[in-house]
C-alpha atoms as a PDB file:
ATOM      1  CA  UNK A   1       0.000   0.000   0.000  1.00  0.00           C
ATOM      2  CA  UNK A   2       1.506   3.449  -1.222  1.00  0.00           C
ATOM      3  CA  UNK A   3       1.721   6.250   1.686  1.00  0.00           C
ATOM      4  CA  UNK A   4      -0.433   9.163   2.193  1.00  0.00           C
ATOM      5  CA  UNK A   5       1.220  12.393   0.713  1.00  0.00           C
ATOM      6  CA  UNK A   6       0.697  15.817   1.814  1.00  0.00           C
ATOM      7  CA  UNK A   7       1.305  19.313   0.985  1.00  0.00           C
ATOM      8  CA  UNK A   8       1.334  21.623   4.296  1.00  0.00           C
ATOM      9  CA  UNK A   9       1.778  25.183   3.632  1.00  0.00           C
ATOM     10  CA  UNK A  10       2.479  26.752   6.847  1.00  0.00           C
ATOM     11  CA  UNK A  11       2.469  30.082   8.169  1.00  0.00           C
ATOM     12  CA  UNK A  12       5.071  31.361  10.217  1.00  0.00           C
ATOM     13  CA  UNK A  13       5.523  34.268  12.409  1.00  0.00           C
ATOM     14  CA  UNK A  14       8.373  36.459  10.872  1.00  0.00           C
ATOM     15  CA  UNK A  15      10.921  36.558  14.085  1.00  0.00           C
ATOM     16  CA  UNK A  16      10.675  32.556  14.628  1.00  0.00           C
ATOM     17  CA  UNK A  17      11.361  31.295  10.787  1.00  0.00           C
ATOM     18  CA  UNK A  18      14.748  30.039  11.815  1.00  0.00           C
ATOM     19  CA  UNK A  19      13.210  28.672  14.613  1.00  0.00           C
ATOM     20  CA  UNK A  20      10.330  26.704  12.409  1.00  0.00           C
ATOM     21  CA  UNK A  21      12.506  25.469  10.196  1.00  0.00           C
ATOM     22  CA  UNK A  22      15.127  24.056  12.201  1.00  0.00           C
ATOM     23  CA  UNK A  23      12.339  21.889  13.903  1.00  0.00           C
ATOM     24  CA  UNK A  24      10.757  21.157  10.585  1.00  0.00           C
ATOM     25  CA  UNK A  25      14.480  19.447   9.548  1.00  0.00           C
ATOM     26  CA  UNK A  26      14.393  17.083  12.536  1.00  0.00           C
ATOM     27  CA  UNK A  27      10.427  15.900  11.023  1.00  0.00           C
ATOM     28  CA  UNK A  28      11.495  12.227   9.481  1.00  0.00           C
ATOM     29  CA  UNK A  29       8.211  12.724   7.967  1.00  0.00           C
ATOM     30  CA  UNK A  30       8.921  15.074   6.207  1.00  0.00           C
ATOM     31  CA  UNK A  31       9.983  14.294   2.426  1.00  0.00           C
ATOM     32  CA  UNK A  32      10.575  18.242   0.908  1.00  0.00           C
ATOM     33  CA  UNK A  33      10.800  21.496   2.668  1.00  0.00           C
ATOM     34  CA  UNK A  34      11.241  24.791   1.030  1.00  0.00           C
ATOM     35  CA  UNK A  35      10.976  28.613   1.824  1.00  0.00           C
ATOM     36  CA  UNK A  36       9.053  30.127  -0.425  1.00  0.00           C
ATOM     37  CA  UNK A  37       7.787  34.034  -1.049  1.00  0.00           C
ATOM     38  CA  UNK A  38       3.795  34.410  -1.728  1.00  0.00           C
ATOM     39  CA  UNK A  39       0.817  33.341   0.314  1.00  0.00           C
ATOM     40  CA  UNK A  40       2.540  30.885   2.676  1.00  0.00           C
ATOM     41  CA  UNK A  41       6.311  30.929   4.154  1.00  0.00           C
ATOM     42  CA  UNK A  42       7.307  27.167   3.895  1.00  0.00           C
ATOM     43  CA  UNK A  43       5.773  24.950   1.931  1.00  0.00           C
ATOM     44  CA  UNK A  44       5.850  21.434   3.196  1.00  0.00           C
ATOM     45  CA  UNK A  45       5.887  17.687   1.823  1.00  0.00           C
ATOM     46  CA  UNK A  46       4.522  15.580   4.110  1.00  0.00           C
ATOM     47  CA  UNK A  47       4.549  11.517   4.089  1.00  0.00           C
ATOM     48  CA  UNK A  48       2.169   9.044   6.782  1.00  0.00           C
ATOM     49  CA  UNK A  49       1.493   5.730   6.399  1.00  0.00           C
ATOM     50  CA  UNK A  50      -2.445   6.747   6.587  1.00  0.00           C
ATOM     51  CA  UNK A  51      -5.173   9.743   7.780  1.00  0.00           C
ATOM     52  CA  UNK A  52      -4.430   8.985  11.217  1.00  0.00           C
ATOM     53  CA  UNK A  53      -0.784   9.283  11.147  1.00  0.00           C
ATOM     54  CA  UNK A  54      -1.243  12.595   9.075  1.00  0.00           C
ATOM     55  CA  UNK A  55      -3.436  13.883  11.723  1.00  0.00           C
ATOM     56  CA  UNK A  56      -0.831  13.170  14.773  1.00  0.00           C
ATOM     57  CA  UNK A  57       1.943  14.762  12.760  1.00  0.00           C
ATOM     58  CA  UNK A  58      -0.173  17.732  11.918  1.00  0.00           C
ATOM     59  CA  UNK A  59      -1.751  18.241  15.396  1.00  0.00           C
ATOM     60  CA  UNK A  60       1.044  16.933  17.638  1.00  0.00           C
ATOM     61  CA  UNK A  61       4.445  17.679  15.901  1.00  0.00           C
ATOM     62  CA  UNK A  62       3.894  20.397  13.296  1.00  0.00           C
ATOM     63  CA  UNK A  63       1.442  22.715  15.108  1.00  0.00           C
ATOM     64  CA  UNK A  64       3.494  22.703  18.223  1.00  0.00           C
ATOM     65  CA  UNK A  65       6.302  23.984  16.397  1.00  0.00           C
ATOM     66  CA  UNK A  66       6.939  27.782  18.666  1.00  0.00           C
ATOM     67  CA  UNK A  67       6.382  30.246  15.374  1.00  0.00           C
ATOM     68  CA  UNK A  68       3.913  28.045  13.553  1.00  0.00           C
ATOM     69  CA  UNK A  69       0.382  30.206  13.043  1.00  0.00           C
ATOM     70  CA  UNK A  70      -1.379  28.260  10.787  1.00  0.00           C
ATOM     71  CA  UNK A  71      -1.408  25.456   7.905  1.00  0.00           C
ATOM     72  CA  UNK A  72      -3.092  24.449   5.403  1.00  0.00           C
ATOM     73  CA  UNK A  73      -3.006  21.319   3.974  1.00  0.00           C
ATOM     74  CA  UNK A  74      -3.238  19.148   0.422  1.00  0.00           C
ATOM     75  CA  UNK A  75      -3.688  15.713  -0.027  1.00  0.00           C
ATOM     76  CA  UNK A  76      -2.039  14.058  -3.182  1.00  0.00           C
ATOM     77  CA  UNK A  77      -4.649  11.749  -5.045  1.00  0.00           C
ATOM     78  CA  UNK A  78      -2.304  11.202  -7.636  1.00  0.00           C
ATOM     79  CA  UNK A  79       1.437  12.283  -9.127  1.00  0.00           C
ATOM     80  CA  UNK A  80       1.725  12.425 -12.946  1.00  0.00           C
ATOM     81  CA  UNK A  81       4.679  13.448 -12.733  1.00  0.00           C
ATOM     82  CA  UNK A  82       8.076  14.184 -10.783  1.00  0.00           C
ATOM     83  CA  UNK A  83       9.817  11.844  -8.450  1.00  0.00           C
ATOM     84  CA  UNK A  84       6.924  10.630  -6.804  1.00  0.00           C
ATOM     85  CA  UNK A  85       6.574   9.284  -9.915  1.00  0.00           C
ATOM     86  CA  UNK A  86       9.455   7.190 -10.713  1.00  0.00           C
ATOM     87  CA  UNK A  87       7.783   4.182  -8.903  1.00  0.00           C
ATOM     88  CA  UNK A  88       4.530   3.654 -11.087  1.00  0.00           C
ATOM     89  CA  UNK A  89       6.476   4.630 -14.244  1.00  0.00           C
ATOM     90  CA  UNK A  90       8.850   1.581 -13.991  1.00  0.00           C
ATOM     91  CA  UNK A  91       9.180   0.066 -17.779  1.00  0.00           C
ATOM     92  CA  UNK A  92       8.072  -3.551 -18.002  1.00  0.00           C
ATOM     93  CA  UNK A  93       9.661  -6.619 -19.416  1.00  0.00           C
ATOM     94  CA  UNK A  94       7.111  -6.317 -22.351  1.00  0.00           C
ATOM     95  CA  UNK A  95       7.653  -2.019 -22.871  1.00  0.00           C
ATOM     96  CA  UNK A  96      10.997  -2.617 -23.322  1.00  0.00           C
END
């Protein structure tokens, strides 16, 4: 069974980025992290083995984070393309 993926844009209060994203780093959970400019401050990619798991990393871990205001979340139904990819897109005995 393939994991649960998860965008979290999070919101950050200016004075505690560093903060935020040094605790973000220790996250094993956590598959990409960048600092972006526009609506959110970091956006997040976020791996659980299912809704559950999610939810504790969200609640318990990420919101507890000193700096974090607010998230909002995405839940990938499906990659077309990029390395999240590279597992379905495997050629076969018979494509090759």
């Amino acid at each position: 069974m393939q994991k649960l993926l998860a965008f979290v844009d999070i919101f950050v209060e200016s004075q505690e980025m560093d903060n935020v994203l040094a605790s973000l780093i220790k996250l094993e959970n956590l598959q990409e992290l960048y600092e972006v400019t526009g609506e959110f401050d970091i956006v997040t990619l976020v791996s659980a083995a299912d809704i559950e798991e999610f939810r504790d990393i969200l609640k318990n871990r990420i919101m507890k984070i000193k700096g974090v205001k607010s998230t909002v979340s995405s839940i990938v139904l499906k990659a077309h393309k990029g390395p999240k990819c590279i597992e379905d897109n495997k050629p076969t005995s018979s494509s090759v």
